[in-house]
Protein backbone atom coordinates (compact mmCIF):
# COMPACT_ATOMS: atom_id res chain seq x y z
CA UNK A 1 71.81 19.59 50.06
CA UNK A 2 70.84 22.69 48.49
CA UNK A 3 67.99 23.48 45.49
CA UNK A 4 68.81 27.09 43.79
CA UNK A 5 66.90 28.88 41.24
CA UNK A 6 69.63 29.61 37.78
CA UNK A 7 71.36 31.27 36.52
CA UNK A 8 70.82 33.64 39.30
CA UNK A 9 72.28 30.69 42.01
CA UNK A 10 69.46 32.32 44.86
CA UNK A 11 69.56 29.46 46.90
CA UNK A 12 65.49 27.92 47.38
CA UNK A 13 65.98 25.38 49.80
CA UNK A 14 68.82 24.32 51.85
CA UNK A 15 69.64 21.02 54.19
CA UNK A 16 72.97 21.04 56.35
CA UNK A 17 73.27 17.55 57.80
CA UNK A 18 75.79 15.97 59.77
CA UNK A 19 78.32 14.10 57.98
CA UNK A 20 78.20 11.05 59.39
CA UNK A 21 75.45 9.86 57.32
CA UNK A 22 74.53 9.08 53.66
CA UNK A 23 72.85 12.20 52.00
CA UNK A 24 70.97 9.43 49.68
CA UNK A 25 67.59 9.74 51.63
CA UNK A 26 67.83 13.69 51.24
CA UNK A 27 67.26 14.00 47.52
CA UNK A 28 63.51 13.43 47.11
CA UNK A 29 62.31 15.77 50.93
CA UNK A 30 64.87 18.60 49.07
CA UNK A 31 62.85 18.01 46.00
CA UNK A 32 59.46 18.06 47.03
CA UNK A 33 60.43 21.26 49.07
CA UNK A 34 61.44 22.78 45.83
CA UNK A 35 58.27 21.71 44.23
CA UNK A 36 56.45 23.09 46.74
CA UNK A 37 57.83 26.50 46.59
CA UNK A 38 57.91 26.98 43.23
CA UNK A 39 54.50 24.96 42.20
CA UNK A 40 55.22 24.85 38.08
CA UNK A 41 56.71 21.52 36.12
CA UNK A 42 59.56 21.47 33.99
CA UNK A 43 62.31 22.11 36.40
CA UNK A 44 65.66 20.18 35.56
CA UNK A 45 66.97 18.93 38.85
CA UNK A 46 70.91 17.97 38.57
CA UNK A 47 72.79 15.90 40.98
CA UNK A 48 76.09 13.45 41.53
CA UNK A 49 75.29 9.67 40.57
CA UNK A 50 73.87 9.26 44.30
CA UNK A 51 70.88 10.90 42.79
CA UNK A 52 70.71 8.34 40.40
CA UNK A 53 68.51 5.70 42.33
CA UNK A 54 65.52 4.80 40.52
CA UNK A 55 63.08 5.84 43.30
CA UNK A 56 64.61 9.26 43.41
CA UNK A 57 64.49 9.45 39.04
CA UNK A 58 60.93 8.14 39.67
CA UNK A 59 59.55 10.84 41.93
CA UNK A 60 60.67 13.61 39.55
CA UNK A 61 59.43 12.15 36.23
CA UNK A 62 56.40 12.04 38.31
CA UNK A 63 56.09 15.17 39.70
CA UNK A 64 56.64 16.21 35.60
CA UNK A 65 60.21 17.42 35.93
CA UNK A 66 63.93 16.23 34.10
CA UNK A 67 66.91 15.43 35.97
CA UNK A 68 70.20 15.21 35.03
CA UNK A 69 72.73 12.72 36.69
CA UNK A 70 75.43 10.20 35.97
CA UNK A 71 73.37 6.66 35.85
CA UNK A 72 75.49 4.46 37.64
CA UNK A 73 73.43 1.37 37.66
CA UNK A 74 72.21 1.71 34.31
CA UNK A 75 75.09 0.47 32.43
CA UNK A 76 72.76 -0.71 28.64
CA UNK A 77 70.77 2.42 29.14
CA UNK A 78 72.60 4.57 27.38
CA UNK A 79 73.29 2.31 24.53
CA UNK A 80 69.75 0.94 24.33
CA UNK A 81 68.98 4.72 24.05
CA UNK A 82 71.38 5.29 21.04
CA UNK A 83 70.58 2.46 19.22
CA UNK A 84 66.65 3.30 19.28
CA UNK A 85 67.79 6.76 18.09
CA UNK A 86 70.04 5.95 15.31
CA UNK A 87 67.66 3.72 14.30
CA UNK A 88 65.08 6.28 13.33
CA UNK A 89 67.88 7.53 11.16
CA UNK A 90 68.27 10.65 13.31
CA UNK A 91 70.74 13.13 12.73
CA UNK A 92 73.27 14.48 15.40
CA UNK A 93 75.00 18.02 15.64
CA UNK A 94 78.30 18.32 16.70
CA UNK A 95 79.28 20.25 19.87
CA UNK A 96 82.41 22.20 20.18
CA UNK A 97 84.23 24.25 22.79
CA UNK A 98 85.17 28.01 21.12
CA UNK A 99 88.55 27.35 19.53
CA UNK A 100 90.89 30.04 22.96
């Protein structure tokens, strides 16, 4: 588990744990660590879907921060979100690689 301040990757705070176990339960102690150390909101935190839980989500919304994750037990979320956003007639901007 490691928290690193970007784009200069300096790692901030950094867990080595045995591998015998689920690194679930390490997300939110690596976060508050983080927190602690750099005491401002706003951070994005980014993880794998094992991030994902709702009481790991919950704890950084609430310490005023974004994450960014794969939702894996969220299946309508994403189209619940869509639909409230086209609804509002918003308009989207496509996103391309640079054409090699």
């Amino acid at each position: 588990m490691m928290s690193s301040l970007d784009p200069l990757g300096l790692p901030l705070v950094a867990d080595v744990e045995a591998g015998n176990r689920a690194d679930d339960p390490l997300y939110i102690p690596s976060y508050q660590r983080t927190k602690q150390l750099m005491q401002k909101s706003g951070l994005l935190v980014v993880g794998d879907s094992k991030m994902s839980s709702l009481t790991t989500r919950a704890t950084i919304v609430a310490g005023q921060d974004m994450y960014l994750t794969p939702l894996k037990d969220e299946s309508g979320l994403l189209a619940s979100l869509l639909d409230e956003w086209l609804s509002e007639g918003a308009k989207s901007t496509p996103v391309f690689l640079p054409a090699d």
